[in-house]
C-alpha atoms as a PDB file:
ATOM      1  CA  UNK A   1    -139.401-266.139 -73.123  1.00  0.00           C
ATOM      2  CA  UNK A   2    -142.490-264.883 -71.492  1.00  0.00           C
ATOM      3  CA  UNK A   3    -142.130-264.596 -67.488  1.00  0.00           C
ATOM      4  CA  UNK A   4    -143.886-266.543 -65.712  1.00  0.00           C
ATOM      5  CA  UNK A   5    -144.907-268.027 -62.270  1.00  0.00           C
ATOM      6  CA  UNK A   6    -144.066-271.676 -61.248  1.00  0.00           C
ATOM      7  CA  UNK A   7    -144.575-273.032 -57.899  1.00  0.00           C
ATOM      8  CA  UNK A   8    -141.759-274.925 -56.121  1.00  0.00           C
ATOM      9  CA  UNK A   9    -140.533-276.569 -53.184  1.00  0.00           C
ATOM     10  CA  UNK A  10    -136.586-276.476 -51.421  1.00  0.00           C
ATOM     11  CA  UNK A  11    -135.895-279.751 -50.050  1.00  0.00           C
ATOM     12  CA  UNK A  12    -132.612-279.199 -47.921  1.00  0.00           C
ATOM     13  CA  UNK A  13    -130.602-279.668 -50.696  1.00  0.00           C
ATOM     14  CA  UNK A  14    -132.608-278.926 -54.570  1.00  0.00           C
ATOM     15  CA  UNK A  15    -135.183-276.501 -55.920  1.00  0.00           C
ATOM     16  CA  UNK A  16    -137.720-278.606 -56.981  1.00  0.00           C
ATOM     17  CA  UNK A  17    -140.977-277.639 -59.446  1.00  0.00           C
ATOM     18  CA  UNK A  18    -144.677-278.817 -58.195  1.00  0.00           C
ATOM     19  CA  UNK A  19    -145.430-278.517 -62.145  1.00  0.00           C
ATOM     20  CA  UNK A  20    -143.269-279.960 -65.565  1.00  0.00           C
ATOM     21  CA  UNK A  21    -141.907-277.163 -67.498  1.00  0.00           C
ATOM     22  CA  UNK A  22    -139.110-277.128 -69.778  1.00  0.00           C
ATOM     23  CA  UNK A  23    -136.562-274.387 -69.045  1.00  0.00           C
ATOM     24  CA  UNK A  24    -134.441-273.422 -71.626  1.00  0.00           C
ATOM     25  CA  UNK A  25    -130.016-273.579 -70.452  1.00  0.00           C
ATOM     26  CA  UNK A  26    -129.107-270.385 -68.804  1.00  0.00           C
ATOM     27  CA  UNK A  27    -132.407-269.131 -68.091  1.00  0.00           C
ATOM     28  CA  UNK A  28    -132.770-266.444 -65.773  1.00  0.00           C
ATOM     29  CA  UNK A  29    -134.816-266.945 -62.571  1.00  0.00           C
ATOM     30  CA  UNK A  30    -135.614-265.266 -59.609  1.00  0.00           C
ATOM     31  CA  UNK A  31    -136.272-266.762 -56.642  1.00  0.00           C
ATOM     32  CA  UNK A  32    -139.115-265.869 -54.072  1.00  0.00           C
ATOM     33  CA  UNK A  33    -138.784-267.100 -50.612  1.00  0.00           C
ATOM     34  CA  UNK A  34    -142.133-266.938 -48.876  1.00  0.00           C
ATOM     35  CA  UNK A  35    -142.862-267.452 -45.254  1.00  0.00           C
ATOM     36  CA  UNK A  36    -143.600-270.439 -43.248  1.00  0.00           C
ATOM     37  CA  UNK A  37    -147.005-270.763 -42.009  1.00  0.00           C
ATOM     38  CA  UNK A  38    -146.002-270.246 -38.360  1.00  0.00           C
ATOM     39  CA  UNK A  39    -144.251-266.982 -39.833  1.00  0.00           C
ATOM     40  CA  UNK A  40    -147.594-265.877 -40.910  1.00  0.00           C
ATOM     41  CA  UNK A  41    -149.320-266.705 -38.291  1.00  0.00           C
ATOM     42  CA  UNK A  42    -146.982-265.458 -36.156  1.00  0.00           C
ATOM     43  CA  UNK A  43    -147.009-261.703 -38.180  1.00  0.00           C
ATOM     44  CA  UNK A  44    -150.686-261.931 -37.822  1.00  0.00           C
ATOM     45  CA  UNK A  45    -150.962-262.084 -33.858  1.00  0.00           C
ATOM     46  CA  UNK A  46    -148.196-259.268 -33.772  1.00  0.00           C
ATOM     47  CA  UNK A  47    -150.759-257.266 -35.987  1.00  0.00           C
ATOM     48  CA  UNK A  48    -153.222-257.946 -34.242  1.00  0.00           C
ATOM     49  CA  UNK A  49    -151.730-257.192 -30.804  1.00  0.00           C
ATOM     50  CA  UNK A  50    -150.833-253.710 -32.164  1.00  0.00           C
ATOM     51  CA  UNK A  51    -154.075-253.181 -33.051  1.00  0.00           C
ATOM     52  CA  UNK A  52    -155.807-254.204 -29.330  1.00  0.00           C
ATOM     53  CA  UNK A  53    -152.741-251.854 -27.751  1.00  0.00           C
ATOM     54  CA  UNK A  54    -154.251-248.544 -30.304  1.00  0.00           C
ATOM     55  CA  UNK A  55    -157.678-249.442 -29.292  1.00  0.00           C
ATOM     56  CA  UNK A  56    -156.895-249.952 -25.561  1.00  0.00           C
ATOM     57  CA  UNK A  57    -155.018-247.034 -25.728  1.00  0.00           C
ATOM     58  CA  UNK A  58    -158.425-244.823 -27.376  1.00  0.00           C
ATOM     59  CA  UNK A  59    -160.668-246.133 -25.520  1.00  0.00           C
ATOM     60  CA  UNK A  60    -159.277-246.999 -21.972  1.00  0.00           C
ATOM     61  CA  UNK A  61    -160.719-246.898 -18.936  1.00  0.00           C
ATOM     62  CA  UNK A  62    -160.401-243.208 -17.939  1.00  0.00           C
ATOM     63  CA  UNK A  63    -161.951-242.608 -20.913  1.00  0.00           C
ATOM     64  CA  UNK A  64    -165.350-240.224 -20.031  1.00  0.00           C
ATOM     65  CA  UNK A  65    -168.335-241.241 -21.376  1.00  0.00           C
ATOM     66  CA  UNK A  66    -169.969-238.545 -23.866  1.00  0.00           C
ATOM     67  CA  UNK A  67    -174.026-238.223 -23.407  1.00  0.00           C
ATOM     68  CA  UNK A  68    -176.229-236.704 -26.301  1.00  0.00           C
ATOM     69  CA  UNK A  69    -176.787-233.681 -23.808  1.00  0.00           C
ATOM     70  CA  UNK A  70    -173.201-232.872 -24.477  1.00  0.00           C
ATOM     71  CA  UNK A  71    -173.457-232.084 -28.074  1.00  0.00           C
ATOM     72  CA  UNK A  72    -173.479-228.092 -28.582  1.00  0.00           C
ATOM     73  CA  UNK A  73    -173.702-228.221 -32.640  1.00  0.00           C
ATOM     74  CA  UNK A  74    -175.715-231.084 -34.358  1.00  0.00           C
ATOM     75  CA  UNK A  75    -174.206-231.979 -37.718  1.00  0.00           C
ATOM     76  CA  UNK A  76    -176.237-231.361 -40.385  1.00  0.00           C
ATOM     77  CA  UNK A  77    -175.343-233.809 -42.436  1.00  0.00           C
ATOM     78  CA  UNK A  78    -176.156-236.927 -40.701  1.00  0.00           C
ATOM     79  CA  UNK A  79    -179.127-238.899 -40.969  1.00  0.00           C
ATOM     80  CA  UNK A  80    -180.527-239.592 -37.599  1.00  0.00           C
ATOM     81  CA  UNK A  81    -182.562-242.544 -37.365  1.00  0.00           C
END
């Protein structure tokens, strides 16, 4: 048998397909639990949040401010505009 994806739902009690297909007796399956919705949501504000914290952290307020008179070497290979 060729593997293959089938969506499915876990009620409390069964595994139940979303879509009719026959499985053959003793057929081997594995079994993907993905996250809740909250879960994700929830993974993407904690990403996020560790992303404001580096920034905040590279660019704080003590950081100096750099002025074009600054520069000692231009760099040749960018395009000013």
């Amino acid at each position: 048998m060729k593997a293959l994806t089938l969506s499915a739902t876990f009620d409390g009690e069964h595994i139940r397909l979303e879509d009719h297909h026959v499985l053959q007796k003793n057929a081997r399956l594995l079994v993907t639990v993905l996250p809740s919705e909250d879960e994700l949501a929830q993974e993407r504000a904690d990403w996020l949040a560790l992303s404001a914290q580096g920034l905040a952290r590279a660019y704080g307020p003590d950081e100096p401010e750099y002025t074009l008179d600054m520069v000692r070497e231009r760099n040749p290979d960018y395009e000013e505009r």
